[in-house]
PDB file of N, CA and C in Angstrom:
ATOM      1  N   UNK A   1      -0.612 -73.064 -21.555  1.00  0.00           N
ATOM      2  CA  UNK A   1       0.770 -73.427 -21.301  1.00  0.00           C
ATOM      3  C   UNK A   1       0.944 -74.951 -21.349  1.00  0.00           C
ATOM      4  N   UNK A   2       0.189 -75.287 -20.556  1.00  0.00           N
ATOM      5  CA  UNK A   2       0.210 -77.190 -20.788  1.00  0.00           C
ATOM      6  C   UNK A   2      -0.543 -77.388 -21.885  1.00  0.00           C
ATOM      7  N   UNK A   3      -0.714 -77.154 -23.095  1.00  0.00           N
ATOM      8  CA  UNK A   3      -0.780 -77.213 -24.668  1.00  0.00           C
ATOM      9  C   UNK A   3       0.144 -77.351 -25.258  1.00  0.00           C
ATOM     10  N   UNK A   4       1.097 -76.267 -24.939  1.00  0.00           N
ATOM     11  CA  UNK A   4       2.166 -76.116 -25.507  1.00  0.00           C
ATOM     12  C   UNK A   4       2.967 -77.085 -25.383  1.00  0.00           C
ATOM     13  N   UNK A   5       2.853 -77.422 -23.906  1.00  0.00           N
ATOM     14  CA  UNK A   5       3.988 -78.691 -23.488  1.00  0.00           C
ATOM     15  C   UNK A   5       3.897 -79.716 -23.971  1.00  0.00           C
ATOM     16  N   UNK A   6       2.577 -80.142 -24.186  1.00  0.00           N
ATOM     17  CA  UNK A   6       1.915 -81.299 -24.628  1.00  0.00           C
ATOM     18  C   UNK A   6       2.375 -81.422 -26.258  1.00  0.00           C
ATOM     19  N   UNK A   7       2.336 -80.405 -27.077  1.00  0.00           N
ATOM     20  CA  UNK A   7       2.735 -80.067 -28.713  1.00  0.00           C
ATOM     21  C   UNK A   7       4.347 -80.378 -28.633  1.00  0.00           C
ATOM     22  N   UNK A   8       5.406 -79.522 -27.296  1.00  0.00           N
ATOM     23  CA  UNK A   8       6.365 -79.937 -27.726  1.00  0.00           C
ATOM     24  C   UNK A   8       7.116 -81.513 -27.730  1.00  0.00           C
ATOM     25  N   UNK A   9       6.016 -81.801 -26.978  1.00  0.00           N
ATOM     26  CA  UNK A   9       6.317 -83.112 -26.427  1.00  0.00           C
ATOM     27  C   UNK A   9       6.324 -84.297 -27.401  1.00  0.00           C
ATOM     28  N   UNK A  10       5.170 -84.144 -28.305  1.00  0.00           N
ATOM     29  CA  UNK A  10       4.613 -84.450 -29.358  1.00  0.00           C
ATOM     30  C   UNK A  10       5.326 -84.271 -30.442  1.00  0.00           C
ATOM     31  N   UNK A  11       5.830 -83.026 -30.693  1.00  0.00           N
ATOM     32  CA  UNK A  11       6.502 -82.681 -31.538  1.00  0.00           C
ATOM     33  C   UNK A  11       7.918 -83.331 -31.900  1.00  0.00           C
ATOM     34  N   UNK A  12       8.282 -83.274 -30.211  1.00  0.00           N
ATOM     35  CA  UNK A  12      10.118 -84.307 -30.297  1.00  0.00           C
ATOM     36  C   UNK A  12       9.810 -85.266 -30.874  1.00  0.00           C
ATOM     37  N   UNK A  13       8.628 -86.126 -30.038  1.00  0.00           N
ATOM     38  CA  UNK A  13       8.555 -87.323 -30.193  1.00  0.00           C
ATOM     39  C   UNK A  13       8.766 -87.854 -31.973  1.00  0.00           C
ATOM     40  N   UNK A  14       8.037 -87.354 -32.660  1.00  0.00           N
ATOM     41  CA  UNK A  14       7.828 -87.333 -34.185  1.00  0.00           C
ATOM     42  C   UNK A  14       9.244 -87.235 -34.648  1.00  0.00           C
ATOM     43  N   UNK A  15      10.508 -86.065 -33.885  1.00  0.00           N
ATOM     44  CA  UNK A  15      11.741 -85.903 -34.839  1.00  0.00           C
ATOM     45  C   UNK A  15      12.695 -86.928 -34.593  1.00  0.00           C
ATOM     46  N   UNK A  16      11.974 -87.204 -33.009  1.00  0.00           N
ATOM     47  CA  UNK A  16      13.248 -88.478 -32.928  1.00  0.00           C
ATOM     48  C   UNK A  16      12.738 -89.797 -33.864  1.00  0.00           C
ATOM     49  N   UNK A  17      11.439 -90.100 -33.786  1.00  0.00           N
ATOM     50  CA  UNK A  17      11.074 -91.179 -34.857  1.00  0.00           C
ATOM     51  C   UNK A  17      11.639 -91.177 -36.393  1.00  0.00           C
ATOM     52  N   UNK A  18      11.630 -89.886 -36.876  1.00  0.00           N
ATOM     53  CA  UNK A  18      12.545 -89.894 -38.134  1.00  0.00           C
ATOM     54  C   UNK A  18      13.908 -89.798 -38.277  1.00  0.00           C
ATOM     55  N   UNK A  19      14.399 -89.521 -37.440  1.00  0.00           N
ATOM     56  CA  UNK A  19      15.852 -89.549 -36.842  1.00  0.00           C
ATOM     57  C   UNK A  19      16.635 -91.218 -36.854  1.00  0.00           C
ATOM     58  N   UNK A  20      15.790 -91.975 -36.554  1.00  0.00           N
ATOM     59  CA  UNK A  20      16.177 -93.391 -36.542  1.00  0.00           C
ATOM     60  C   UNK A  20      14.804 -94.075 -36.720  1.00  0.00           C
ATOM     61  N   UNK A  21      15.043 -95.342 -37.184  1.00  0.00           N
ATOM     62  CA  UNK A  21      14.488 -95.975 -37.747  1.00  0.00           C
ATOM     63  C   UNK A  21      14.062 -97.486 -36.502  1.00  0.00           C
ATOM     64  N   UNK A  22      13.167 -98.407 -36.165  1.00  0.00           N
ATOM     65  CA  UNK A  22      13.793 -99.305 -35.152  1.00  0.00           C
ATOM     66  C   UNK A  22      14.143-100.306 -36.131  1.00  0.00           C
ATOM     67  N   UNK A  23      14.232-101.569 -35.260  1.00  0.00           N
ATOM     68  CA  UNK A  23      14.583-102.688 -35.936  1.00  0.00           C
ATOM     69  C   UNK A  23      13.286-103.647 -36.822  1.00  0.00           C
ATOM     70  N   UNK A  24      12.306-103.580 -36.400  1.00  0.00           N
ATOM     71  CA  UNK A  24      11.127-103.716 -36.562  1.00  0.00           C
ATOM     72  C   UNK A  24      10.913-103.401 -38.092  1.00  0.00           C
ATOM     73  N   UNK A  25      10.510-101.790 -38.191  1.00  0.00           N
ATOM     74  CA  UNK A  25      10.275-101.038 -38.921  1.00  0.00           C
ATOM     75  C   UNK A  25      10.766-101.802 -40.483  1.00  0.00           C
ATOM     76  N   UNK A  26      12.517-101.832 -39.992  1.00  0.00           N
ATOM     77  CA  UNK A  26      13.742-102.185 -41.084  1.00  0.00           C
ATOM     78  C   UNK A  26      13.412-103.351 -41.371  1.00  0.00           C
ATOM     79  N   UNK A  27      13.080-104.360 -40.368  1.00  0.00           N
ATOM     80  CA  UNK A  27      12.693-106.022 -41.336  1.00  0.00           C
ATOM     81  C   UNK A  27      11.606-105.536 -41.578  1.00  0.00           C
ATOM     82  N   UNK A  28      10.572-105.007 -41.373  1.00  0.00           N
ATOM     83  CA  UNK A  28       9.441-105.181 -42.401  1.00  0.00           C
ATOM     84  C   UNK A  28       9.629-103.920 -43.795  1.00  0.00           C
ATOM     85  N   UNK A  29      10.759-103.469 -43.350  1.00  0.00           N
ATOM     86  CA  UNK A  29      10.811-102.499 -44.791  1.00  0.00           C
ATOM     87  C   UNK A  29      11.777-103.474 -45.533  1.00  0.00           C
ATOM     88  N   UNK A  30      12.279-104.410 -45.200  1.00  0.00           N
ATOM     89  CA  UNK A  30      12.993-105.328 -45.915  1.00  0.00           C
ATOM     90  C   UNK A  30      12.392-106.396 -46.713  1.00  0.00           C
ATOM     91  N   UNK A  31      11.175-106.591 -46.338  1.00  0.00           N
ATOM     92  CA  UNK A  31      10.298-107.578 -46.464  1.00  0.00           C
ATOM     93  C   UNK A  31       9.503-107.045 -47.816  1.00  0.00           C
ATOM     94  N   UNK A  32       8.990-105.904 -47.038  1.00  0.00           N
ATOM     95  CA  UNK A  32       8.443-105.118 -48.073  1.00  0.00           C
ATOM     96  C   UNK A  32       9.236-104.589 -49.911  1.00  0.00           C
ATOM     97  N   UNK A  33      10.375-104.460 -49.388  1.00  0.00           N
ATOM     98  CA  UNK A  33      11.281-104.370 -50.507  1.00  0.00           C
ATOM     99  C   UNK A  33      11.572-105.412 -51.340  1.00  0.00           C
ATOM    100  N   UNK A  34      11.484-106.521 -50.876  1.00  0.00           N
ATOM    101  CA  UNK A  34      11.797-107.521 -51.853  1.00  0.00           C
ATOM    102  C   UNK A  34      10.363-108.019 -52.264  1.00  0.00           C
ATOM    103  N   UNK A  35       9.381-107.491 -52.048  1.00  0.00           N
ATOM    104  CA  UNK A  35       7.976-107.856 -52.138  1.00  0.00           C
ATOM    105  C   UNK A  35       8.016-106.870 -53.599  1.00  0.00           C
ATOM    106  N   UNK A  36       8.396-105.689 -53.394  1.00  0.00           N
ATOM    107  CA  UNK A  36       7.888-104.759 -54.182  1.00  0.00           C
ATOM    108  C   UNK A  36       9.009-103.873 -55.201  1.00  0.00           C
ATOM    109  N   UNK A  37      10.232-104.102 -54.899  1.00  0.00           N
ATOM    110  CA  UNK A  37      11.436-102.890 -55.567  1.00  0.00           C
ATOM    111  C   UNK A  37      12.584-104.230 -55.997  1.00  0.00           C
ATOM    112  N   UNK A  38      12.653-105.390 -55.283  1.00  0.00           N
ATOM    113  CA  UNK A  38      13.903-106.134 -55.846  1.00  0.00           C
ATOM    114  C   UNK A  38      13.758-106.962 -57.263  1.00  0.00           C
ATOM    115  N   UNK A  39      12.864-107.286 -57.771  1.00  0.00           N
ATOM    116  CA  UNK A  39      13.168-107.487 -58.605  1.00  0.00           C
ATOM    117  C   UNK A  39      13.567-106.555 -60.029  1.00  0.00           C
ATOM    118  N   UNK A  40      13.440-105.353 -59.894  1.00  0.00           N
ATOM    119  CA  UNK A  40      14.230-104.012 -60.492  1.00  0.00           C
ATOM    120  C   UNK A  40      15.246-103.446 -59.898  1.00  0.00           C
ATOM    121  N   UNK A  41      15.404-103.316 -58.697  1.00  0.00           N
ATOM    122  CA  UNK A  41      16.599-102.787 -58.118  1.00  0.00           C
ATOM    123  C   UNK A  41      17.354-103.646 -57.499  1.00  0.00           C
ATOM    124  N   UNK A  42      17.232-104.834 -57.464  1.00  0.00           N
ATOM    125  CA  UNK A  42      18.314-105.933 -56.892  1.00  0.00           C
ATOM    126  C   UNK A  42      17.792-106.589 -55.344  1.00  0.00           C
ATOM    127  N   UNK A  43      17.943-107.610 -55.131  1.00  0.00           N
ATOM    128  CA  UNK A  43      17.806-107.773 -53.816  1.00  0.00           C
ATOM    129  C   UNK A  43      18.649-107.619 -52.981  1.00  0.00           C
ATOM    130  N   UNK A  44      20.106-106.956 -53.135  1.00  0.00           N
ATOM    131  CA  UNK A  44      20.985-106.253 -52.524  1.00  0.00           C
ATOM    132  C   UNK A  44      20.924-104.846 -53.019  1.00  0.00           C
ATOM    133  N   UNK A  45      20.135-104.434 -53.313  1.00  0.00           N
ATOM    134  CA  UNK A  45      20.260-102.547 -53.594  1.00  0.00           C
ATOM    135  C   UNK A  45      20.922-102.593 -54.681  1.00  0.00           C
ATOM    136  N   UNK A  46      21.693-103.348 -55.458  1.00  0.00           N
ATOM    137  CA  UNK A  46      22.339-102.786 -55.985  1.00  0.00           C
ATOM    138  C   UNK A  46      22.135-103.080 -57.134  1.00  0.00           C
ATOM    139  N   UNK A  47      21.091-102.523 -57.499  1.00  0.00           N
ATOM    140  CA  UNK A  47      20.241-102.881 -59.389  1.00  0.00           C
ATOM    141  C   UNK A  47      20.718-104.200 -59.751  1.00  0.00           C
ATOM    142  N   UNK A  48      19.205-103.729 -61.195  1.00  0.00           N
ATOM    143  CA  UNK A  48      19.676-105.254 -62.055  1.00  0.00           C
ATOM    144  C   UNK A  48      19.744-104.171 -63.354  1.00  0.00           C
ATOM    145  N   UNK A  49      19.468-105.047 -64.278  1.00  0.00           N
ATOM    146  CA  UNK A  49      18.897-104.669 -65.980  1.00  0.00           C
ATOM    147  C   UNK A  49      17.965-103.769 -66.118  1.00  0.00           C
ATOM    148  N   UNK A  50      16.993-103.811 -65.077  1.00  0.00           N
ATOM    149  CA  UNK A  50      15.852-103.368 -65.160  1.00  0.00           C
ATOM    150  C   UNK A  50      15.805-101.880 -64.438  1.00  0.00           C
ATOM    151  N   UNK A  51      16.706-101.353 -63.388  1.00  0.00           N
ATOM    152  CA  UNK A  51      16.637-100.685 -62.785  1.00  0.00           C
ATOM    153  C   UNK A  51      17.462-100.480 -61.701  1.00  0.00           C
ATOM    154  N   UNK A  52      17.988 -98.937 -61.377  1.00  0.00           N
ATOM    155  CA  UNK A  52      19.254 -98.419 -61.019  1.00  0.00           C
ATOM    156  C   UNK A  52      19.602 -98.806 -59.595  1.00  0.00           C
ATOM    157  N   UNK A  53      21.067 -99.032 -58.813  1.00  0.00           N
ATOM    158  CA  UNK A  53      21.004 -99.200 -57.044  1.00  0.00           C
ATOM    159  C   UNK A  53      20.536 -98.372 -56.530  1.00  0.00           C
ATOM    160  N   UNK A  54      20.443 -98.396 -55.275  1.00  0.00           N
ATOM    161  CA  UNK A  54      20.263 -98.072 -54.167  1.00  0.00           C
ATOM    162  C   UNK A  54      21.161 -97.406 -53.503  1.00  0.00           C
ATOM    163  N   UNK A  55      21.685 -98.417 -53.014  1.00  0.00           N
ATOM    164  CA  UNK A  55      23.245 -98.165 -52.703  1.00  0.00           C
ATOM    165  C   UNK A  55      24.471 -97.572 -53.609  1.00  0.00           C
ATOM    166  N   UNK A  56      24.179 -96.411 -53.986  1.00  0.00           N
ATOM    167  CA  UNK A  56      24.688 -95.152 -54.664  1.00  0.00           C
ATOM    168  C   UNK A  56      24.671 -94.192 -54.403  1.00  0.00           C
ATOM    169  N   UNK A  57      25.690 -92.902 -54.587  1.00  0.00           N
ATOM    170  CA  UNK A  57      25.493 -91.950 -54.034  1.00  0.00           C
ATOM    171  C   UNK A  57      24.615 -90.293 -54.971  1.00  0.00           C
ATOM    172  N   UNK A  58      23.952 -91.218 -55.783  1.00  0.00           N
ATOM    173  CA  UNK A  58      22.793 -90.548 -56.432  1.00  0.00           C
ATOM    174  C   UNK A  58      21.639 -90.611 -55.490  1.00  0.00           C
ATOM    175  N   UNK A  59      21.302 -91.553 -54.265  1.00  0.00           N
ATOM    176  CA  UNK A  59      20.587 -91.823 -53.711  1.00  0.00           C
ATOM    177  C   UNK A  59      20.633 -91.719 -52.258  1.00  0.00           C
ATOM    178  N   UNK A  60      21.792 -90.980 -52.415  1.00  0.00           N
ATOM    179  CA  UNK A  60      22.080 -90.452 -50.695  1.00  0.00           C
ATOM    180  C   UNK A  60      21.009 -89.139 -50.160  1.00  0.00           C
ATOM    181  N   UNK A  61      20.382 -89.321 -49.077  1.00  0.00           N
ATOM    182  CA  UNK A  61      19.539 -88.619 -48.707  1.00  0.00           C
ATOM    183  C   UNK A  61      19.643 -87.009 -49.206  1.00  0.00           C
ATOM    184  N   UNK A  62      20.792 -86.630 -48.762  1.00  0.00           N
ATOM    185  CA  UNK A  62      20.379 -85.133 -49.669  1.00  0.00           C
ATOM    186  C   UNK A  62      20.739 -85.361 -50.968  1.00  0.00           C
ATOM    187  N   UNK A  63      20.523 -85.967 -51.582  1.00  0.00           N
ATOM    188  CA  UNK A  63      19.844 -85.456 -52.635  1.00  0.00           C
ATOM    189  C   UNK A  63      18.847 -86.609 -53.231  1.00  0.00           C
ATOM    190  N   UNK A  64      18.652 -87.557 -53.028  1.00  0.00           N
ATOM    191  CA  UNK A  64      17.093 -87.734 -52.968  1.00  0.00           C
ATOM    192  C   UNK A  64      16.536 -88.197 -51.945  1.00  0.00           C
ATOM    193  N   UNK A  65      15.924 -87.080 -51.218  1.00  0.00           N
ATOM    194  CA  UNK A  65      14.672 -87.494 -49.764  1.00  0.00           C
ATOM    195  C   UNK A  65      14.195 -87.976 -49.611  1.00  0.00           C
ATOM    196  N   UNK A  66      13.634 -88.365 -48.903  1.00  0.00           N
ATOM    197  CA  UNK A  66      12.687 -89.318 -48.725  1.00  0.00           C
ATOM    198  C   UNK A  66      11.503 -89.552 -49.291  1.00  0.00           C
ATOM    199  N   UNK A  67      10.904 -87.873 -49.703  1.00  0.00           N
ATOM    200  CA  UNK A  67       9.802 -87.349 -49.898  1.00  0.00           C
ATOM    201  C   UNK A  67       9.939 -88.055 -51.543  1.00  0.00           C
ATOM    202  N   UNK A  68      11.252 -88.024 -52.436  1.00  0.00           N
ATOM    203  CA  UNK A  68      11.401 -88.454 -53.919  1.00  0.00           C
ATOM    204  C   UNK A  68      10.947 -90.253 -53.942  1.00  0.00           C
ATOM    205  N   UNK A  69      11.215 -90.967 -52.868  1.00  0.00           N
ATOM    206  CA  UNK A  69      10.850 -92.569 -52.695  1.00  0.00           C
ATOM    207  C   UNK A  69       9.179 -92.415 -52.337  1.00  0.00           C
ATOM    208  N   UNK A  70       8.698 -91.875 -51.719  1.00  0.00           N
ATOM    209  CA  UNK A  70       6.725 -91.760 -51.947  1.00  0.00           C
ATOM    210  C   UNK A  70       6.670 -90.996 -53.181  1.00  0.00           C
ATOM    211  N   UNK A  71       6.923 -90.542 -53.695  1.00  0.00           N
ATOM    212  CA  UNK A  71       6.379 -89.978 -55.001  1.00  0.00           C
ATOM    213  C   UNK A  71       6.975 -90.914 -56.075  1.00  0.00           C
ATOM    214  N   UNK A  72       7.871 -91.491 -56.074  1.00  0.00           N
ATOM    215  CA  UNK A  72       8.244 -92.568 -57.125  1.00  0.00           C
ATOM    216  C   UNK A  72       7.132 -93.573 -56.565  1.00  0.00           C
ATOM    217  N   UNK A  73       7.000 -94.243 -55.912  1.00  0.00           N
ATOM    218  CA  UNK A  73       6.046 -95.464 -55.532  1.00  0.00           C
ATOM    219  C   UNK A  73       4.576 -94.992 -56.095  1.00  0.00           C
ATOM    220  N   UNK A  74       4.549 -93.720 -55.497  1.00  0.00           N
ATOM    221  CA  UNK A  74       2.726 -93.615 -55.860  1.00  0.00           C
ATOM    222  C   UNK A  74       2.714 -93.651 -57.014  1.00  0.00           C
ATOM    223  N   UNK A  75       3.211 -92.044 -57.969  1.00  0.00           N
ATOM    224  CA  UNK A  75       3.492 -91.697 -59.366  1.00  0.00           C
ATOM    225  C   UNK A  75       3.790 -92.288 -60.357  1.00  0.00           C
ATOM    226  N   UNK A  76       5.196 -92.776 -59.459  1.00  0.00           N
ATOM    227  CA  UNK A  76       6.368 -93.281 -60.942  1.00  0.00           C
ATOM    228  C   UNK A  76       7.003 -92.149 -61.128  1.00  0.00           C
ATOM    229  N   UNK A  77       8.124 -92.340 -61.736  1.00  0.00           N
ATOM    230  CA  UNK A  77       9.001 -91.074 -62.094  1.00  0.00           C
ATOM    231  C   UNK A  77       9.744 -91.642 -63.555  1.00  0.00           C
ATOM    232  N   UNK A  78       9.616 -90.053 -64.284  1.00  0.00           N
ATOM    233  CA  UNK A  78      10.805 -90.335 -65.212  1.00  0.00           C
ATOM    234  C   UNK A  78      12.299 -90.317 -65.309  1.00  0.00           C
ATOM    235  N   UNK A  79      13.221 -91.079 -66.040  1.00  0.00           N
ATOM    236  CA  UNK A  79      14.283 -91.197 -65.959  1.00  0.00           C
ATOM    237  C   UNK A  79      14.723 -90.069 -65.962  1.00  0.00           C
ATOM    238  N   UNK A  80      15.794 -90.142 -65.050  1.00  0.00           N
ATOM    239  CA  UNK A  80      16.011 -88.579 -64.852  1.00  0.00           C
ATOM    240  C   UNK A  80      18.207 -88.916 -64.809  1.00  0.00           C
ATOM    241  N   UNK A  81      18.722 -90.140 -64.067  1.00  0.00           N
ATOM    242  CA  UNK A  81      19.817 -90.306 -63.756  1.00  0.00           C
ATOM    243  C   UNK A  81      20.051 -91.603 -64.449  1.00  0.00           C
ATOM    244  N   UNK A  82      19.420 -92.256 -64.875  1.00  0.00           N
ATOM    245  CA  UNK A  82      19.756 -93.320 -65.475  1.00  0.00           C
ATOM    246  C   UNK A  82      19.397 -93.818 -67.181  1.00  0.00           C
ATOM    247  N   UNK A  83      20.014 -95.052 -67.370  1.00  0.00           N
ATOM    248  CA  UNK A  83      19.563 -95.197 -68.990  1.00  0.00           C
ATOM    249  C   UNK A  83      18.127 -96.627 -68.844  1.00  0.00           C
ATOM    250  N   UNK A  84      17.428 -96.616 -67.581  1.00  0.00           N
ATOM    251  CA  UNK A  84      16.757 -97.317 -67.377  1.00  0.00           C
ATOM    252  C   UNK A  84      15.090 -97.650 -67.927  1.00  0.00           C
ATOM    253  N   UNK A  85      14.758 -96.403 -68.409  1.00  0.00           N
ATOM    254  CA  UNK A  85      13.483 -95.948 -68.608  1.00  0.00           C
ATOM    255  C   UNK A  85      12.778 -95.311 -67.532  1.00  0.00           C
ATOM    256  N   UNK A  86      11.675 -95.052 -67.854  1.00  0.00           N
ATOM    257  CA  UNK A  86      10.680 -94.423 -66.763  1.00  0.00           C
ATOM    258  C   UNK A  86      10.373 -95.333 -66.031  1.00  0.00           C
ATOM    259  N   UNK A  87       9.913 -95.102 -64.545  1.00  0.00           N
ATOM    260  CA  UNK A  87       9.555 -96.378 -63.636  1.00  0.00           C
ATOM    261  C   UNK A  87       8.286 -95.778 -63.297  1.00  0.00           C
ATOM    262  N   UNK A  88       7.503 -97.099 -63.893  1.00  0.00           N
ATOM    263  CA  UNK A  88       5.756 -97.295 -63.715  1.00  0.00           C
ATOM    264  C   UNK A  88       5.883 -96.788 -61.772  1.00  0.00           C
ATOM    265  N   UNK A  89       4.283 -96.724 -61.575  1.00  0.00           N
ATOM    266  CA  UNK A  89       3.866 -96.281 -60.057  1.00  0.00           C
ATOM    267  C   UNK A  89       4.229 -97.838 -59.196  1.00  0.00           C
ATOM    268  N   UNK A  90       4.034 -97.973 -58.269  1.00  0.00           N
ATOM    269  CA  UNK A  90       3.942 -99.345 -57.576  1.00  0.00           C
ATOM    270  C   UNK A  90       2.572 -99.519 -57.196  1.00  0.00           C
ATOM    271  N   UNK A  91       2.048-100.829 -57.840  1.00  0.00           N
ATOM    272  CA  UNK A  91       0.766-100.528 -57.376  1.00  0.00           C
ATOM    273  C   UNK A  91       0.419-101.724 -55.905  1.00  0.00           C
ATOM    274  N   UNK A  92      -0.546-101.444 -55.104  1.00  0.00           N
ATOM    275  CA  UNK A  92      -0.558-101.862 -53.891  1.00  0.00           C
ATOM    276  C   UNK A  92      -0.079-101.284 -53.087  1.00  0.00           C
ATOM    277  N   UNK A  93       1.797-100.910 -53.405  1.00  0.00           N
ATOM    278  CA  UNK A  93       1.784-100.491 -51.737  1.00  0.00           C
ATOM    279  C   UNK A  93       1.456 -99.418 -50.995  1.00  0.00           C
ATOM    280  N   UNK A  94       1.454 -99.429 -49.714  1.00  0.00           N
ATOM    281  CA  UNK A  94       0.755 -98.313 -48.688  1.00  0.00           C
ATOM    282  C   UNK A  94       2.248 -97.283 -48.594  1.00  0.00           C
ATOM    283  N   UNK A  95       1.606 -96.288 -48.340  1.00  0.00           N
ATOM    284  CA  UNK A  95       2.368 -94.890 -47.691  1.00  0.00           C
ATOM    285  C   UNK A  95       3.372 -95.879 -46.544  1.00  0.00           C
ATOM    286  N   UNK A  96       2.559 -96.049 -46.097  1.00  0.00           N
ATOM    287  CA  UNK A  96       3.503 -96.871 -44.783  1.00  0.00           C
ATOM    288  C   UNK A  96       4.480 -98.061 -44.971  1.00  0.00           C
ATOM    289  N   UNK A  97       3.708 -98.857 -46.054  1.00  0.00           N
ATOM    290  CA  UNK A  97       5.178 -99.436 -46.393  1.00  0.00           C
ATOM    291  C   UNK A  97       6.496 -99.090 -47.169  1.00  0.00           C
ATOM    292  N   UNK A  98       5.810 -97.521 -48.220  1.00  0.00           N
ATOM    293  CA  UNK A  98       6.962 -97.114 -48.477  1.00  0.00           C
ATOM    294  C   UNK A  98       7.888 -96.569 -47.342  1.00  0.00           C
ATOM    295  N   UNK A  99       7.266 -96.347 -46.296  1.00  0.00           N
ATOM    296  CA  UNK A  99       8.118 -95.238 -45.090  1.00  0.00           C
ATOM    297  C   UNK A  99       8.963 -96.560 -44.870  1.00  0.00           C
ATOM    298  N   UNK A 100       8.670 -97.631 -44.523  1.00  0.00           N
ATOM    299  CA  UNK A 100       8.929 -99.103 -43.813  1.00  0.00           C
ATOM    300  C   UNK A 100      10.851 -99.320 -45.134  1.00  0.00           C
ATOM    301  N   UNK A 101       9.794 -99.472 -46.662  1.00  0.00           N
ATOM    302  CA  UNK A 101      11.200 -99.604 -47.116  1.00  0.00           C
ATOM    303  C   UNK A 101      12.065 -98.516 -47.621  1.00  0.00           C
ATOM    304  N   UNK A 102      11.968 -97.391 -47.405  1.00  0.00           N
ATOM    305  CA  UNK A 102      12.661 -96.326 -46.993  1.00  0.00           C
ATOM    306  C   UNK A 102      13.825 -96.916 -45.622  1.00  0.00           C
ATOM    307  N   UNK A 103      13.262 -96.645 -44.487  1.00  0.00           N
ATOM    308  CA  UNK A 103      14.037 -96.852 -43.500  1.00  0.00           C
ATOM    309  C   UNK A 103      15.062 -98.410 -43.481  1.00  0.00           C
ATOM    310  N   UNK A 104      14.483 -99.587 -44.764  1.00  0.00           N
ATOM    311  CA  UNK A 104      15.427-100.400 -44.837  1.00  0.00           C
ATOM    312  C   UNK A 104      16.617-100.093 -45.841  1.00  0.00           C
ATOM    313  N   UNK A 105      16.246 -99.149 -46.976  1.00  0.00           N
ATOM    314  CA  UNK A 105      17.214 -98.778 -47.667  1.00  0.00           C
ATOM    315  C   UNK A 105      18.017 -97.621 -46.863  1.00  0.00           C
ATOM    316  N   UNK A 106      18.133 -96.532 -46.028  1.00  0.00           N
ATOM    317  CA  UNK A 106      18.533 -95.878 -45.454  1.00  0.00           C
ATOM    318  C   UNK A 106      19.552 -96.573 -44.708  1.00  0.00           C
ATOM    319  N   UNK A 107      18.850 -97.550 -43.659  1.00  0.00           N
ATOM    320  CA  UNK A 107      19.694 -98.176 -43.228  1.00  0.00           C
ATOM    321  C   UNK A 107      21.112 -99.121 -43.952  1.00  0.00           C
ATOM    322  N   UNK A 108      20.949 -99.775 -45.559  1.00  0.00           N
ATOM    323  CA  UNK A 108      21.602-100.610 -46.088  1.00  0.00           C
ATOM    324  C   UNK A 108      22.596 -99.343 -46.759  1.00  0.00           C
ATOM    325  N   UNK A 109      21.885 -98.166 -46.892  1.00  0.00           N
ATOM    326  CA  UNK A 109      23.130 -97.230 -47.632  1.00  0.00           C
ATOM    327  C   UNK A 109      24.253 -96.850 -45.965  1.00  0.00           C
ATOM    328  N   UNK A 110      23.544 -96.850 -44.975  1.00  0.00           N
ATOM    329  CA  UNK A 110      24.480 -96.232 -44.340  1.00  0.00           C
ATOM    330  C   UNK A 110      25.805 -97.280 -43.820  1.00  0.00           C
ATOM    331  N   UNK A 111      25.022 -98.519 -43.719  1.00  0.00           N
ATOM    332  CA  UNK A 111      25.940 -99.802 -43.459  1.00  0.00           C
ATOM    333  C   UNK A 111      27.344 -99.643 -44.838  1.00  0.00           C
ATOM    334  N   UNK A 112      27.163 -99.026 -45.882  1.00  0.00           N
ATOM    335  CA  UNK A 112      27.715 -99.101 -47.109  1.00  0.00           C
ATOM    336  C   UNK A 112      28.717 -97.738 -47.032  1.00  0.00           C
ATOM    337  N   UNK A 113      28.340 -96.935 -45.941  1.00  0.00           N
ATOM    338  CA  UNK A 113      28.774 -95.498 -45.934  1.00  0.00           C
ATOM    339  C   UNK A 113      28.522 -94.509 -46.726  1.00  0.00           C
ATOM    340  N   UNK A 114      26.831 -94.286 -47.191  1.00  0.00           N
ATOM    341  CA  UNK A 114      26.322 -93.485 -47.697  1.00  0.00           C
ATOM    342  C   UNK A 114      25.426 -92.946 -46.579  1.00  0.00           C
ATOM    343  N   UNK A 115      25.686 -91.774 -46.552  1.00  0.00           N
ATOM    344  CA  UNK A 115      24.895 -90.839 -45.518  1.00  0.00           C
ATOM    345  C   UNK A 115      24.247 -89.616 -45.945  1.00  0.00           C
TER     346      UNK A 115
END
């Protein structure tokens, strides 16, 4: 019984962490983003030449998850919505800094009123 409690406890803890993002997290996913995604996607989200915004509602969480931003970083993905080309893998960054600039783009779409 105190397993269980301990799992659900555990368990919240994890949904509220994806639920919001802190402040922390967001400057270093900001940091991270212009380290690694702005010079293709803009240093305001909102593309260049090279590659599509952010801040669009092609990129609103349902319909691309979170889970589609780690698999573009590791992989790369082919053009699928844009006339951009295929986008190479990212090389260097960690799982964790994609989570990091995830939660700064999340945050910059919702400031924009994409939810």
């Amino acid at each position: 019984m105190v397993g269980l409690a301990a799992i659900a406890m555990v368990g919240s803890h994890f949904l509220q962490g994806d639920l919001s993002a802190g402040a922390g997290q967001i400057q270093q996913g900001k940091q991270a983003y212009q380290d690694n995604c702005a010079s293709c996607h803009g240093a305001d989200l909102n593309g260049t030449r090279q590659g599509p915004p952010f801040i669009h509602k092609v990129y609103e969480p349902s319909h691309h998850g979170d889970e589609s931003f780690y698999r573009a970083a590791a992989n790369g993905v082919q053009a699928h919505h844009w006339r951009f080309g295929d986008m190479p893998p990212v090389p260097g960054v960690t799982r964790d800094q994609v989570g990091d600039i995830i939660a700064y783009i999340r945050e910059q779409q919702r400031k924009n009123g994409i939810k």
